[in-house]
N, C-alpha and C. Protein backbone atom coordinates (compact mmCIF):
# COMPACT_ATOMS: atom_id res chain seq x y z
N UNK A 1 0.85 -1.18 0.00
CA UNK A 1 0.00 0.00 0.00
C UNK A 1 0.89 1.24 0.00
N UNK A 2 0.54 2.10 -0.73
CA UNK A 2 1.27 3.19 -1.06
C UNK A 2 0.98 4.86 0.01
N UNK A 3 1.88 5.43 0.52
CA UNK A 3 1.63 6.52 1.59
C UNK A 3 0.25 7.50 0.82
N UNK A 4 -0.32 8.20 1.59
CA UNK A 4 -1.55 8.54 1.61
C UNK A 4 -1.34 10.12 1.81
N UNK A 5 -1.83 10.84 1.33
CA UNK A 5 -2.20 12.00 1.75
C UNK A 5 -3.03 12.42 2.62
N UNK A 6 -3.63 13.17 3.40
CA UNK A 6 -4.76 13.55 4.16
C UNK A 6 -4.68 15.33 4.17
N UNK A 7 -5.75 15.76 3.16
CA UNK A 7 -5.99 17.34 3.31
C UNK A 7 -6.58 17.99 4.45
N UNK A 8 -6.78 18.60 5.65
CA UNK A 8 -7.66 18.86 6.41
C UNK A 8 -7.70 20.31 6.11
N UNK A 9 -8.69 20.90 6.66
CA UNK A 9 -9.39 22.47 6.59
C UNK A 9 -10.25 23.07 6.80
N UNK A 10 -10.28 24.48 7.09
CA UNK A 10 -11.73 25.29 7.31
C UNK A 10 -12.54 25.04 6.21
N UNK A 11 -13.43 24.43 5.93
CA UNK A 11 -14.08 24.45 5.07
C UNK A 11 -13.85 23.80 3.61
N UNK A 12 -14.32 24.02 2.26
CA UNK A 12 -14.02 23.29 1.10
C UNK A 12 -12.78 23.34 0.86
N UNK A 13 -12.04 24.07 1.32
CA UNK A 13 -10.72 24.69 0.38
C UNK A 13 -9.42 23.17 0.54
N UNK A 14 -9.82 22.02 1.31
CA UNK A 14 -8.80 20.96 0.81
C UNK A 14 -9.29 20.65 0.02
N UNK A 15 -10.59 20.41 -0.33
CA UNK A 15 -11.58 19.59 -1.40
C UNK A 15 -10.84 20.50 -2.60
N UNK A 16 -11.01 21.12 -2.71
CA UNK A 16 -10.62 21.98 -4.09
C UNK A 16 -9.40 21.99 -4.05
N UNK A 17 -8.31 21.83 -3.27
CA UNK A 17 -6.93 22.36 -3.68
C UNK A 17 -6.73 20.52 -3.81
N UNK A 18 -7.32 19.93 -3.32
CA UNK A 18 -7.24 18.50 -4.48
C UNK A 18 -7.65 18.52 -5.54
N UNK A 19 -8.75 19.20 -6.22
CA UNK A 19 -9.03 19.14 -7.43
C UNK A 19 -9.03 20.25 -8.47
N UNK A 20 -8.22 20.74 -7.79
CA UNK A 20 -6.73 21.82 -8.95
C UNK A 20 -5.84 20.85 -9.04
N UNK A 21 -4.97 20.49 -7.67
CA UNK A 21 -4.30 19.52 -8.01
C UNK A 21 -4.30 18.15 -8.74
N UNK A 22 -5.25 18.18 -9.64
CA UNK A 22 -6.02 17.06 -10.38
C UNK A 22 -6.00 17.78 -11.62
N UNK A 23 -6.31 18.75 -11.72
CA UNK A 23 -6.34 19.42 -12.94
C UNK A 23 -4.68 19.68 -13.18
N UNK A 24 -3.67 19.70 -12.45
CA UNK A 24 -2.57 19.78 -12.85
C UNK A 24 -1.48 18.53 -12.97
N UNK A 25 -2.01 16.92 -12.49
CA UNK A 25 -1.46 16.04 -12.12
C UNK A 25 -2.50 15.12 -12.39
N UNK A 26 -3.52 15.15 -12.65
CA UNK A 26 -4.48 13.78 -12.95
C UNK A 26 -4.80 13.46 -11.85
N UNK A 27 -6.12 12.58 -11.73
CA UNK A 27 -6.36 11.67 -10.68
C UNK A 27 -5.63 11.29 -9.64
N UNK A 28 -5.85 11.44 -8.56
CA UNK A 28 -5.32 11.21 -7.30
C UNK A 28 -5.59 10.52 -6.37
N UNK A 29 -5.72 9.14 -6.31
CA UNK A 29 -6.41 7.75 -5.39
C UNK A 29 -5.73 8.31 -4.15
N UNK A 30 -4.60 8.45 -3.77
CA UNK A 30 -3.83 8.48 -2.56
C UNK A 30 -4.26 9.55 -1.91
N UNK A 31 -4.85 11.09 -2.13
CA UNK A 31 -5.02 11.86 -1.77
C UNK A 31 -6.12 12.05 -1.73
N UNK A 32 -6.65 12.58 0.13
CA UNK A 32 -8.21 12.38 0.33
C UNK A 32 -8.18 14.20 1.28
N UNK A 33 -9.84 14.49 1.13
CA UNK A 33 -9.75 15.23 1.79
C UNK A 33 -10.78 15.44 2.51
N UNK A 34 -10.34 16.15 4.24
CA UNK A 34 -11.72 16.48 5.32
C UNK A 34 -11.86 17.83 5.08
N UNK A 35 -13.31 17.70 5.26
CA UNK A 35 -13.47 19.32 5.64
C UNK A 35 -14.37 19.57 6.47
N UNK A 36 -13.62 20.51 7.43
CA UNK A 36 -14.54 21.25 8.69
C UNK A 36 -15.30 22.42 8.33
N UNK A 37 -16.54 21.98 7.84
CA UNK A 37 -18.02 22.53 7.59
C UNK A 37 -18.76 23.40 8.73
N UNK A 38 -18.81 24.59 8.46
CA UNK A 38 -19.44 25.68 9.25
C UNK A 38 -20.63 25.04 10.19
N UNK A 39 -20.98 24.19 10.18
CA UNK A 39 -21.84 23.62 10.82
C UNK A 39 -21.46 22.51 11.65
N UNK A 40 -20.46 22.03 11.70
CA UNK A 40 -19.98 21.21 11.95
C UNK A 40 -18.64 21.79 13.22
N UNK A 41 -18.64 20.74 14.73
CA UNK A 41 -17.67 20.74 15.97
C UNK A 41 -16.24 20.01 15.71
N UNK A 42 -15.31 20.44 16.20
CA UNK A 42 -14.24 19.17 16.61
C UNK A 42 -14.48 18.18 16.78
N UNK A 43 -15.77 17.72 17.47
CA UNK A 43 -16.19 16.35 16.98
C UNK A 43 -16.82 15.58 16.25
N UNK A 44 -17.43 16.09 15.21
CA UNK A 44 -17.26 15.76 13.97
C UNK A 44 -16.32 15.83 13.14
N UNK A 45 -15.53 16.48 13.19
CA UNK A 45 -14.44 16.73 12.17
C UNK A 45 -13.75 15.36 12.90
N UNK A 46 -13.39 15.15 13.84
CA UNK A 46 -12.41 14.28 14.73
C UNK A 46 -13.07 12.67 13.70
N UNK A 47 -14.76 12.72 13.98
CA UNK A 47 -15.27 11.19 13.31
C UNK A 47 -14.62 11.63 12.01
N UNK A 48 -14.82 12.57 11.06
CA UNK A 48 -15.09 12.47 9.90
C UNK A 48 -13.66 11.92 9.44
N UNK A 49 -12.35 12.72 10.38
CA UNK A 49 -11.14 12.05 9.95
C UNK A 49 -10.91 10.73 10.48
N UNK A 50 -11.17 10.23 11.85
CA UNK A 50 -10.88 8.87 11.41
C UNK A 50 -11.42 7.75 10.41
N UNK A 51 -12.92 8.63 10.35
CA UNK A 51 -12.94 7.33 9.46
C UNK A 51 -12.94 7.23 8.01
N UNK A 52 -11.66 8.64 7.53
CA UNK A 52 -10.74 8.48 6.55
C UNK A 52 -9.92 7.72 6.59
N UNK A 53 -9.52 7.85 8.23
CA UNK A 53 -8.06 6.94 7.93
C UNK A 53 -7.88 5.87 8.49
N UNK A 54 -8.78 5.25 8.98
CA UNK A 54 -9.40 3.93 9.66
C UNK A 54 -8.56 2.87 8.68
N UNK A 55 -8.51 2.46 7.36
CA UNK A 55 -7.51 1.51 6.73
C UNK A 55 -6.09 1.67 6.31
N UNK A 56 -6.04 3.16 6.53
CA UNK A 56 -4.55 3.27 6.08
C UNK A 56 -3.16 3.25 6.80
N UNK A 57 -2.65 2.36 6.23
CA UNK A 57 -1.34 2.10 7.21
C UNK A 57 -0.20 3.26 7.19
N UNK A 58 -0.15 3.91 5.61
CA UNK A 58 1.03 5.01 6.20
C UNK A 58 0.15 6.04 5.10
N UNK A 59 0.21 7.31 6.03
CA UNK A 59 0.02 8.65 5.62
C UNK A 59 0.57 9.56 6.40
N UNK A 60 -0.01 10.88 5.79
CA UNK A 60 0.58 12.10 6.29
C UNK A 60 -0.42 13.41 6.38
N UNK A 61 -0.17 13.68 6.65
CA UNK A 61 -1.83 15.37 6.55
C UNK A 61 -1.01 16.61 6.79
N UNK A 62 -1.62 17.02 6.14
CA UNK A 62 -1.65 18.84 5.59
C UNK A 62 -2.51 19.24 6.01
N UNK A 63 -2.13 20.35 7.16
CA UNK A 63 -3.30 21.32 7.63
C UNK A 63 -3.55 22.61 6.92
N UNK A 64 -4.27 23.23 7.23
CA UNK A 64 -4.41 24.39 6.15
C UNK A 64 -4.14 25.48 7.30
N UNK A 65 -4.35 25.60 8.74
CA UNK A 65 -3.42 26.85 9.41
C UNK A 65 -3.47 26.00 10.93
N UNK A 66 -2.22 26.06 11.12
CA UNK A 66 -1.98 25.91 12.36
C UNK A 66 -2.71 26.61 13.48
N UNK A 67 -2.88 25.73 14.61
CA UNK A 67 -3.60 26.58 15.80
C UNK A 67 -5.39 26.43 15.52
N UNK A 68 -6.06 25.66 13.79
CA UNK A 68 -7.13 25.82 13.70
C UNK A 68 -7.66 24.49 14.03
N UNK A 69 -8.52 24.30 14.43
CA UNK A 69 -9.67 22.87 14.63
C UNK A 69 -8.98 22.10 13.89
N UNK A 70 -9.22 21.64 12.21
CA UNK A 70 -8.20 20.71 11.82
C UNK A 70 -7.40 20.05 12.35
N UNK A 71 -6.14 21.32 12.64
CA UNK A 71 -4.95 20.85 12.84
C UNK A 71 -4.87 20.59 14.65
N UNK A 72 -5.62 21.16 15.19
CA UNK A 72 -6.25 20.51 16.86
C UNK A 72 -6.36 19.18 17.24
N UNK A 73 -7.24 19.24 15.96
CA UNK A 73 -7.89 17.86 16.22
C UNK A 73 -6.74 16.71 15.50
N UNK A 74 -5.77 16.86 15.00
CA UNK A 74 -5.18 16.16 14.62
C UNK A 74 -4.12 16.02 15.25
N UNK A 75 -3.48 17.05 16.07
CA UNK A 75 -2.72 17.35 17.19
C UNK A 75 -3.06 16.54 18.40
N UNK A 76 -4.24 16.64 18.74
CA UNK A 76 -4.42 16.00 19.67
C UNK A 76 -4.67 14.32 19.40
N UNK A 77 -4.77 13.48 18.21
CA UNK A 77 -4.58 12.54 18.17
C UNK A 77 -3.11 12.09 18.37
N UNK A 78 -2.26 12.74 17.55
CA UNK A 78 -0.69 12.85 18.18
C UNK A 78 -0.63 12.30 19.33
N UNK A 79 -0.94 13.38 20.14
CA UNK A 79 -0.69 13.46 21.71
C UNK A 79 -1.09 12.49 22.26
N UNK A 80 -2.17 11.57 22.19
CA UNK A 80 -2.50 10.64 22.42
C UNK A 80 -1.92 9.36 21.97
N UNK A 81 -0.91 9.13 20.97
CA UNK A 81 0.35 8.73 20.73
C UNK A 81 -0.04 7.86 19.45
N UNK A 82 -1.09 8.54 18.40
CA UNK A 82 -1.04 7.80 16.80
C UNK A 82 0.33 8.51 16.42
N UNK A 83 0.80 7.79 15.46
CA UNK A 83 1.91 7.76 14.59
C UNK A 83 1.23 8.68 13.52
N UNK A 84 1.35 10.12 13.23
CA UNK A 84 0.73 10.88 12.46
C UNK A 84 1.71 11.82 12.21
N UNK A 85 2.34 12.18 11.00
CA UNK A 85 2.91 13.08 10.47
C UNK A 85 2.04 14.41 9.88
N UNK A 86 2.16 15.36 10.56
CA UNK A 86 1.12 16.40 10.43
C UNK A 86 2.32 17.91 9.95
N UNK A 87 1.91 18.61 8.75
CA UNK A 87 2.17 20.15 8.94
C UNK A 87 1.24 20.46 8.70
N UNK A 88 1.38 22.00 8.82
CA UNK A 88 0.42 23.01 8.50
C UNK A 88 1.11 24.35 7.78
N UNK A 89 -0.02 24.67 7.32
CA UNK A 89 0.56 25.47 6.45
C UNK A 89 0.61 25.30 5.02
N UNK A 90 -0.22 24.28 4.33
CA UNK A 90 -0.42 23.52 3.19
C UNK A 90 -0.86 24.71 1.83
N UNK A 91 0.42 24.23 0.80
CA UNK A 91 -0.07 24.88 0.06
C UNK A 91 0.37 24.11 -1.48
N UNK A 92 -0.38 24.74 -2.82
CA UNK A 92 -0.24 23.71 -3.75
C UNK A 92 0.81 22.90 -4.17
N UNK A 93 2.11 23.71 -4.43
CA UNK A 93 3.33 22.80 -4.40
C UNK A 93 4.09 22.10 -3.17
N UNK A 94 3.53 21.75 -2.13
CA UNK A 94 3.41 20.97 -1.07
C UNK A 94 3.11 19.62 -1.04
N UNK A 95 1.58 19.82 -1.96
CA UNK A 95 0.79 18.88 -2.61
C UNK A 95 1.42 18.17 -3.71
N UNK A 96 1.99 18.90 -4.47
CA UNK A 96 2.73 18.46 -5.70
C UNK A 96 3.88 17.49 -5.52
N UNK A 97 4.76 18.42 -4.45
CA UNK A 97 5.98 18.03 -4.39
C UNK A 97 5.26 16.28 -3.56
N UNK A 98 4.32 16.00 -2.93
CA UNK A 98 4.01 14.80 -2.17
C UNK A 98 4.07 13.84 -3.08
N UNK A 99 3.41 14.22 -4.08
CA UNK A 99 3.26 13.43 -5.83
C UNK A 99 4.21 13.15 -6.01
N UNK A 100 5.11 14.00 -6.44
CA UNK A 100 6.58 13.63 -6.97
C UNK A 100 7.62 12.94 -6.54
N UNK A 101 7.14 13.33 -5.04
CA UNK A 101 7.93 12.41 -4.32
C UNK A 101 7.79 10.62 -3.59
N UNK A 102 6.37 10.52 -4.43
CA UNK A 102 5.92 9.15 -4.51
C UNK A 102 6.35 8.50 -5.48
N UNK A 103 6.64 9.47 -6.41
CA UNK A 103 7.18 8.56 -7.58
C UNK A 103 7.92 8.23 -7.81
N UNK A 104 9.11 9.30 -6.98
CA UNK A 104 10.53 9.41 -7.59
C UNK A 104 11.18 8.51 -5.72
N UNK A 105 10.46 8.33 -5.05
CA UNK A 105 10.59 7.84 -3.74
C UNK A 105 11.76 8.57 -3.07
N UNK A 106 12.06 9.92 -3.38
CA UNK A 106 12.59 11.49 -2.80
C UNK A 106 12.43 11.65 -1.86
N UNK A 107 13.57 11.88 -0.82
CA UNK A 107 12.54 12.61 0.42
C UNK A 107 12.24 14.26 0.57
N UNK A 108 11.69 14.57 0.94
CA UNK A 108 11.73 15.75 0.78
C UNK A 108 11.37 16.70 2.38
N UNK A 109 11.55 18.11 2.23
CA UNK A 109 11.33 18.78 3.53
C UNK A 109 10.10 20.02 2.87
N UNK A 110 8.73 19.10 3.27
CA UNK A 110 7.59 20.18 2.91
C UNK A 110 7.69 21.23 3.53
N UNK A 111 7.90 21.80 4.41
CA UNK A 111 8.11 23.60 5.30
C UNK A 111 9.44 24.25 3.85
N UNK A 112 10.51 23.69 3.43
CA UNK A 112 11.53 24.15 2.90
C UNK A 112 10.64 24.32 1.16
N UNK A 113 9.81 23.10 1.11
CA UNK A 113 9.39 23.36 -0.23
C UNK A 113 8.17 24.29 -0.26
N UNK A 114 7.52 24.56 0.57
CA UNK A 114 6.54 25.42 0.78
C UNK A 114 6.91 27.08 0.31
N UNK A 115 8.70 27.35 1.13
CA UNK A 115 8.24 28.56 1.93
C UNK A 115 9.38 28.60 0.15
N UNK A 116 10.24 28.13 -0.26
CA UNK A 116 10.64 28.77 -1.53
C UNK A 116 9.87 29.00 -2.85
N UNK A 117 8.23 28.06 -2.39
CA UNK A 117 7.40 28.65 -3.62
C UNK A 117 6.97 29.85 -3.41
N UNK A 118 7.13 30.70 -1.90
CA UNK A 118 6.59 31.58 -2.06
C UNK A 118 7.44 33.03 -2.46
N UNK A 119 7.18 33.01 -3.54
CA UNK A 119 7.97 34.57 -4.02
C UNK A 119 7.17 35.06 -4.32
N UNK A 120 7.95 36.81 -4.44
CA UNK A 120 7.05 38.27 -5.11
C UNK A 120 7.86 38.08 -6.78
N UNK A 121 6.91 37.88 -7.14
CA UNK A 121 6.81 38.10 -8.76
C UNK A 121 7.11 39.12 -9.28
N UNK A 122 7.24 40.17 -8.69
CA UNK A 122 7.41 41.68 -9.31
C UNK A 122 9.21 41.39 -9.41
N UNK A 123 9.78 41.25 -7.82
CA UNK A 123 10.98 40.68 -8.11
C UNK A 123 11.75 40.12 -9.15
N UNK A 124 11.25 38.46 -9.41
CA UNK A 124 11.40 37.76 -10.04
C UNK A 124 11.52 38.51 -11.60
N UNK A 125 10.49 39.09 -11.96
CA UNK A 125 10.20 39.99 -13.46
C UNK A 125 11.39 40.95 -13.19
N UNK A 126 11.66 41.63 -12.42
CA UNK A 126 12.76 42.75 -12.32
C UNK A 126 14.38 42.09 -12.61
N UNK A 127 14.30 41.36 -11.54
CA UNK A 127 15.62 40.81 -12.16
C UNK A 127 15.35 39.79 -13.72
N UNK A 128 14.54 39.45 -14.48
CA UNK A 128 14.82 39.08 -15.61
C UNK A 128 14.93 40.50 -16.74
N UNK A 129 14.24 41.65 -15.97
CA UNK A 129 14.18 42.83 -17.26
C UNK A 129 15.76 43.00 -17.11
N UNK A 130 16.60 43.08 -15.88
CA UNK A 130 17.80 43.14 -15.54
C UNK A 130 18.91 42.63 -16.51
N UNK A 131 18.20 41.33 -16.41
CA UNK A 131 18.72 40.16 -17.01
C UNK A 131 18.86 41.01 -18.77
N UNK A 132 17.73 41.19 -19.29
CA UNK A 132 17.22 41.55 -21.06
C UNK A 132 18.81 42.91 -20.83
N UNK A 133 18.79 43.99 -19.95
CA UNK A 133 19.39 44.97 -20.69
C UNK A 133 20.63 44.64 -20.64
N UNK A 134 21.12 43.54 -20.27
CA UNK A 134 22.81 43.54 -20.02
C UNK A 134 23.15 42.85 -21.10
């Protein structure tokens, strides 16, 4: 059985940043996602994730912000001493890089791949106009 993803979040936004990430990578069996629905307690969210992950022997989860219900409730399974690899802070090439690194069986450091996707673009464009006049 192959490692697993687990999206958690306020609301739709794992559901969908799986299925962008589908639109950029195809179908995704390994990658599932919860979502904590405005209507919905820590304890529901708590059922709804285990019984995502009730068969799976190795995964990992992506929270969408630290300090929120999600990642609480997944924290506190931790603490209670499941074997759960949890960040937060999830963002699309996070997701990607998880892909890639299933395939290519890479290890990788999601916080390091996270925080170098995030650049200012204006930058990036400046030093290439840089680049054009020399």
């Amino acid at each position: 059985m192959s490692k697993k993803l687990v999206l958690v979040s306020h609301g739709r936004f794992c559901e969908e940043l799986k299925t962008t990430t589908e639109m950029i990578m195809g179908p995704q069996e390994d990658i599932h996602a919860v979502a904590l629905l405005p209507e919905e307690g820590p304890e529901d969210f708590a059922a709804k994730f285990l019984e995502t992950v009730k068969d799976f022997e190795d995964y990992l989860v992506f929270a969408d912000l630290l300090g929120g219900t999600p990642c609480n409730v997944v924290s506190r399974f931790i603490m209670e001493g499941q074997d759960i690899e949890l960040y937060a802070g999830v963002n699309l090439p996070m997701v990607i890089e998880f892909i890639n690194s299933s395939l290519t069986g890479a290890e990788v450091s999601y916080p390091s791949k996270a925080a170098e996707n995030i650049v200012k673009v204006n930058d990036v464009l400046a030093g290439l106009m840089d680049d054009e006049d020399e």
